[in-house]
Protein backbone atom coordinates (compact mmCIF):
# COMPACT_ATOMS: atom_id res chain seq x y z
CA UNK A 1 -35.54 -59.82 -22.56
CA UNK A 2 -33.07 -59.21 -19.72
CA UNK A 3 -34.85 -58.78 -16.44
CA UNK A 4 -33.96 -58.45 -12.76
CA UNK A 5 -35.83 -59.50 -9.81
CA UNK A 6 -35.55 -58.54 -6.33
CA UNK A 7 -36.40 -61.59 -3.51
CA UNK A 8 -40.63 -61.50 -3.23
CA UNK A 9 -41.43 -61.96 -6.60
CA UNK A 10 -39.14 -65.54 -6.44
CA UNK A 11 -39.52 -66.30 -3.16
CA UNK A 12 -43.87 -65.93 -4.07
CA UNK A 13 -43.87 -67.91 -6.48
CA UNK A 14 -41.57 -71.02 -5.38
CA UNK A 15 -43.94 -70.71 -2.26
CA UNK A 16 -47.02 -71.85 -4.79
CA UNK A 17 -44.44 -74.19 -6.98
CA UNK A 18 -44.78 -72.14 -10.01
CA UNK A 19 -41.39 -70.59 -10.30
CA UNK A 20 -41.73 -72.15 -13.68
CA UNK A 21 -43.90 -68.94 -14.60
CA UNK A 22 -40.79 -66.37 -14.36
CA UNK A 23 -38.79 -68.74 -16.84
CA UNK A 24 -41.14 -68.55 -19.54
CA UNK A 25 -41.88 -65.23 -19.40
CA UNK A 26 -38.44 -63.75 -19.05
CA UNK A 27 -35.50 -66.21 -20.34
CA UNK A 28 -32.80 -64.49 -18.88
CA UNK A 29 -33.11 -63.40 -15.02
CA UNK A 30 -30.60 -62.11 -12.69
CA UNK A 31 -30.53 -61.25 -9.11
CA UNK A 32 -28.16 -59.11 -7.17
CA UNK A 33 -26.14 -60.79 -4.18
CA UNK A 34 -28.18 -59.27 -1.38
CA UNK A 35 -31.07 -61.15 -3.22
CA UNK A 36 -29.44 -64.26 -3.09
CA UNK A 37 -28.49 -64.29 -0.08
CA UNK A 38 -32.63 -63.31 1.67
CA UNK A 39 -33.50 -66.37 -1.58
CA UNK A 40 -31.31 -68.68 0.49
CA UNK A 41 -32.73 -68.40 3.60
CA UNK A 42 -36.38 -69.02 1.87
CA UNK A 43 -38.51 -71.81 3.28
CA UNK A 44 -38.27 -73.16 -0.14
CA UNK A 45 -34.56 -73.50 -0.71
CA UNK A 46 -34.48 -76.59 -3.02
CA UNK A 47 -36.59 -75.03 -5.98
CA UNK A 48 -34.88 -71.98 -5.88
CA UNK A 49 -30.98 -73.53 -5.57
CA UNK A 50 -32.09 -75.80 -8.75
CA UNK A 51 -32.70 -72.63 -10.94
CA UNK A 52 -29.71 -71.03 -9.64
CA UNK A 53 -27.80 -74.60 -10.09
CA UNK A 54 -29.09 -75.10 -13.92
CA UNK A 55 -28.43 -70.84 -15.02
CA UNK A 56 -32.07 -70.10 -14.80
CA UNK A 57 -31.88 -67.41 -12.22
CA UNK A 58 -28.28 -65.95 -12.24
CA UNK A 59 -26.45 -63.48 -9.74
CA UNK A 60 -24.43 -60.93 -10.77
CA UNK A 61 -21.69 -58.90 -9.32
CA UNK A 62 -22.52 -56.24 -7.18
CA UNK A 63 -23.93 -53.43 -8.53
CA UNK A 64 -22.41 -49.89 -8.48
CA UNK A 65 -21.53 -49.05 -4.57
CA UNK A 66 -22.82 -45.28 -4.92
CA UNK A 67 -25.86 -46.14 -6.51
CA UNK A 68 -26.41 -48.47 -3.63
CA UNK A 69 -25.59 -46.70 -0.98
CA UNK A 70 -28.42 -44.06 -2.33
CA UNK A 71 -30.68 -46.30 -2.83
CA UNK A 72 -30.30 -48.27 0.61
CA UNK A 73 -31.72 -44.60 2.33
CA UNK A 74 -35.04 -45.29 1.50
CA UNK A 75 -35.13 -49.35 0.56
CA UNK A 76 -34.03 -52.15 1.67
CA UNK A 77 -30.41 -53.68 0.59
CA UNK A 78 -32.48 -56.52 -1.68
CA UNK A 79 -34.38 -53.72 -3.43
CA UNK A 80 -31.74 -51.02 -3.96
CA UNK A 81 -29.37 -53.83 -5.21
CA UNK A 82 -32.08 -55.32 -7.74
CA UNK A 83 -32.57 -51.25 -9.04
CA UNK A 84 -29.23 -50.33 -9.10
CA UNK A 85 -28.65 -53.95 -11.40
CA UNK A 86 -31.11 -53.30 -13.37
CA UNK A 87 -30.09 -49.45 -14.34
CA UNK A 88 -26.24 -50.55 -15.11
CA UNK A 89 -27.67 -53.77 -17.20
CA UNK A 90 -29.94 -51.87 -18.95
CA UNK A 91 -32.72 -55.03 -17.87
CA UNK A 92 -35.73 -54.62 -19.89
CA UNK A 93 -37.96 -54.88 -16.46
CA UNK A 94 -37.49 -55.13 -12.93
CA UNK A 95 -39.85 -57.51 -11.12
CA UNK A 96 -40.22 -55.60 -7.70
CA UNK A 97 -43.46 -55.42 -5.14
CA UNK A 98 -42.14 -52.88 -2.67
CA UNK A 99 -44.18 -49.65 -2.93
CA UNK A 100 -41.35 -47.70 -2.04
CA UNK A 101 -39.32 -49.03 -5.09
CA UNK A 102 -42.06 -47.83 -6.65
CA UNK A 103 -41.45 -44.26 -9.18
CA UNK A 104 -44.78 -42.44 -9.30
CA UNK A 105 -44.62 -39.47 -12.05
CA UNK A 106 -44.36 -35.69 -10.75
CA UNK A 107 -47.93 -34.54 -9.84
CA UNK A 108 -49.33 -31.72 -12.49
CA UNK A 109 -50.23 -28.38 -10.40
């Protein structure tokens, strides 16, 4: 299953040394630029660059620009990027922990 991940989800779990988790639950993961660029500046660069380096975590193109720049109103760049991946991939889940990312179903008068 294809699935995307904005930076907290990665950047979490290399903190603890079990990035090893997302890789056997979801074979193929991408991230968006803006993603790899906050994953870089993590405190735990090494672990993170390896998975990159051997395909395990992969970054795609940028996403649509539009999409983006909607997004980017109410969310971060990291998190609108991730979304906006995820919608023109088609992933099968997007690992997110921002509660504005977050799509709550319309309330029932």
């Amino acid at each position: 299953m294809l699935a995307v991940s904005n930076t907290s989800p990665i950047s979490n779990l290399a903190s603890i040394g079990r990035l090893d988790l997302l890789f056997y639950q979801f074979p193929e993961l991408w991230i968006p630029p803006a993603v790899a660029e906050e994953l870089a500046a993590h405190s735990e660069p090494a672990s993170i660059k390896n998975a990159i380096d051997l395909g395990q975590i992969q970054i795609a193109p940028p996403p649509p620009l539009a999409l983006v720049k909607i997004l980017s109103m109410q969310l971060h760049l990291g998190e609108a990027e991730a979304i906006a991946l995820a919608s023109e991939r088609q992933a099968g889940i997007l690992l997110i922990d921002e509660q504005e990312g977050h799509v709550s179903p319309p309330r029932s008068a």
